[in-house]
C-alpha atoms as a PDB file:
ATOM      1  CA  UNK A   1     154.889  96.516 117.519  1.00  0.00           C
ATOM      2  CA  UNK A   2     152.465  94.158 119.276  1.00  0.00           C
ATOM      3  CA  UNK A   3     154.740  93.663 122.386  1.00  0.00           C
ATOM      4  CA  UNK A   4     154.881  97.471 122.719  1.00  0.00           C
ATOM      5  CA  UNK A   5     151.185  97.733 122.940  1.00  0.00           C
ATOM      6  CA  UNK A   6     150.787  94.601 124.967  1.00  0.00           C
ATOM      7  CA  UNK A   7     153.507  96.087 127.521  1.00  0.00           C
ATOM      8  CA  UNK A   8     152.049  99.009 127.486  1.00  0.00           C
ATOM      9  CA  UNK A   9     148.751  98.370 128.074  1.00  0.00           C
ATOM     10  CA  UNK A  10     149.925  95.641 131.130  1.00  0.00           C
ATOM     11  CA  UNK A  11     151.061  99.149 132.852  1.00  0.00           C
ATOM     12  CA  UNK A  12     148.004 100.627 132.747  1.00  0.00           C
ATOM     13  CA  UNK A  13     146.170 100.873 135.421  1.00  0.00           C
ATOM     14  CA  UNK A  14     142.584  98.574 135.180  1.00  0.00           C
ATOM     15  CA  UNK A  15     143.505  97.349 131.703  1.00  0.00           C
ATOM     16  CA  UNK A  16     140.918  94.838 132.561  1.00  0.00           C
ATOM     17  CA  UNK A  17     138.305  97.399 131.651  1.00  0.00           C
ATOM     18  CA  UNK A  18     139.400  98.097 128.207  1.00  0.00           C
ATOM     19  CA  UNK A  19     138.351  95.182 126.400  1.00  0.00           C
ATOM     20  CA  UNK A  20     135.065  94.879 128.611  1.00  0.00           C
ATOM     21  CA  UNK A  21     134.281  98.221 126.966  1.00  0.00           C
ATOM     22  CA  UNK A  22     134.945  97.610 123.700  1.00  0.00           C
ATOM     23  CA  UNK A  23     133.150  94.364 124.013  1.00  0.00           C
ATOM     24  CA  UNK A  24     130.104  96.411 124.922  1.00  0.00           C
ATOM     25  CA  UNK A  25     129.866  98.741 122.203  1.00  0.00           C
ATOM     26  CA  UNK A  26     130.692  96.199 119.743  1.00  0.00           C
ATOM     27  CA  UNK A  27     127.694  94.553 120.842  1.00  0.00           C
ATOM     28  CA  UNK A  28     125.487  97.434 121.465  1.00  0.00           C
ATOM     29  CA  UNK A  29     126.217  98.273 117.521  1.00  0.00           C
ATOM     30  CA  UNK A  30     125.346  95.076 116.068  1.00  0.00           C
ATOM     31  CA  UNK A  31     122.173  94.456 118.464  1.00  0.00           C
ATOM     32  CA  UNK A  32     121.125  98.408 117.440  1.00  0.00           C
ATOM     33  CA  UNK A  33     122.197  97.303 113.524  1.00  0.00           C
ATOM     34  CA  UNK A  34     120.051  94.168 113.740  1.00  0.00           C
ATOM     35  CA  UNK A  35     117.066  96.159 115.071  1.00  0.00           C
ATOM     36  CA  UNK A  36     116.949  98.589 112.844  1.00  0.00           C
ATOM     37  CA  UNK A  37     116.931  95.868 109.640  1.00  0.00           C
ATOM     38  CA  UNK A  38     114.355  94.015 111.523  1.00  0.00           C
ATOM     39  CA  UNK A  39     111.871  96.923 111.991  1.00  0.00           C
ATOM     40  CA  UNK A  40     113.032  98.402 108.341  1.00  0.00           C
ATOM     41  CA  UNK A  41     109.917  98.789 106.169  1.00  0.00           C
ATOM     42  CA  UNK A  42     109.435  96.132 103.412  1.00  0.00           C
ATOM     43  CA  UNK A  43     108.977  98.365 100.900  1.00  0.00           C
ATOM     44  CA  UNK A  44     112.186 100.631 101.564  1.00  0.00           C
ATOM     45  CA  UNK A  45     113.921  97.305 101.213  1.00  0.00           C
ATOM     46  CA  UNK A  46     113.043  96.293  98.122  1.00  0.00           C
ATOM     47  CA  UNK A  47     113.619 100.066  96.751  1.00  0.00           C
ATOM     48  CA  UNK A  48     116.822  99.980  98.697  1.00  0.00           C
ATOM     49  CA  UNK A  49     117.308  95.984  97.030  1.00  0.00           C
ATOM     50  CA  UNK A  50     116.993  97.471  93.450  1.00  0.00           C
ATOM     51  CA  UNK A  51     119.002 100.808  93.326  1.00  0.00           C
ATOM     52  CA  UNK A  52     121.713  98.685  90.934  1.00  0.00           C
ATOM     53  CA  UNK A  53     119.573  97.431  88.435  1.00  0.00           C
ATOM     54  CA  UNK A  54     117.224 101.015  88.075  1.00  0.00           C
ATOM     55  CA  UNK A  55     120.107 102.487  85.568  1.00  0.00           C
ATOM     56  CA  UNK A  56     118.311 104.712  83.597  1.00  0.00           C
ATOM     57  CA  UNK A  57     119.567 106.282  80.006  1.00  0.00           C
ATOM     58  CA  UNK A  58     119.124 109.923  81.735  1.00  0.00           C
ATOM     59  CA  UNK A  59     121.774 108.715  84.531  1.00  0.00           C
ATOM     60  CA  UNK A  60     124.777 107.294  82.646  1.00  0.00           C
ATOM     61  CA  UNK A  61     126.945 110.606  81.108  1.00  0.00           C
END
């Protein structure tokens, strides 16, 4: 199935792009992902850190 795609995408026209792209907004994602934990307020965190262990009696059925 990988030689299909791989010929396939060799008769494409700029192939070359393709992964260039996809590079790119993988990047874009993490950098964006790692921006938004570092400007995340502390205190959401820890709320955030200690949903598992905040079972109450009133929660379980």
């Amino acid at each position: 199935m990988f030689r299909f795609i791989k010929q396939y995408a060799e008769t494409i026209d700029n192939a070359q792009i393709y992964p260039m792209i996809s590079l790119f907004i993988f990047l874009v994602f993490f950098v964006l992902l790692l921006w938004y934990v570092v400007k995340m307020d502390k205190k959401n965190i820890k709320t955030l850190s200690e949903i598992p262990l905040d079972i109450n009696e009133t929660d379980v059925n």
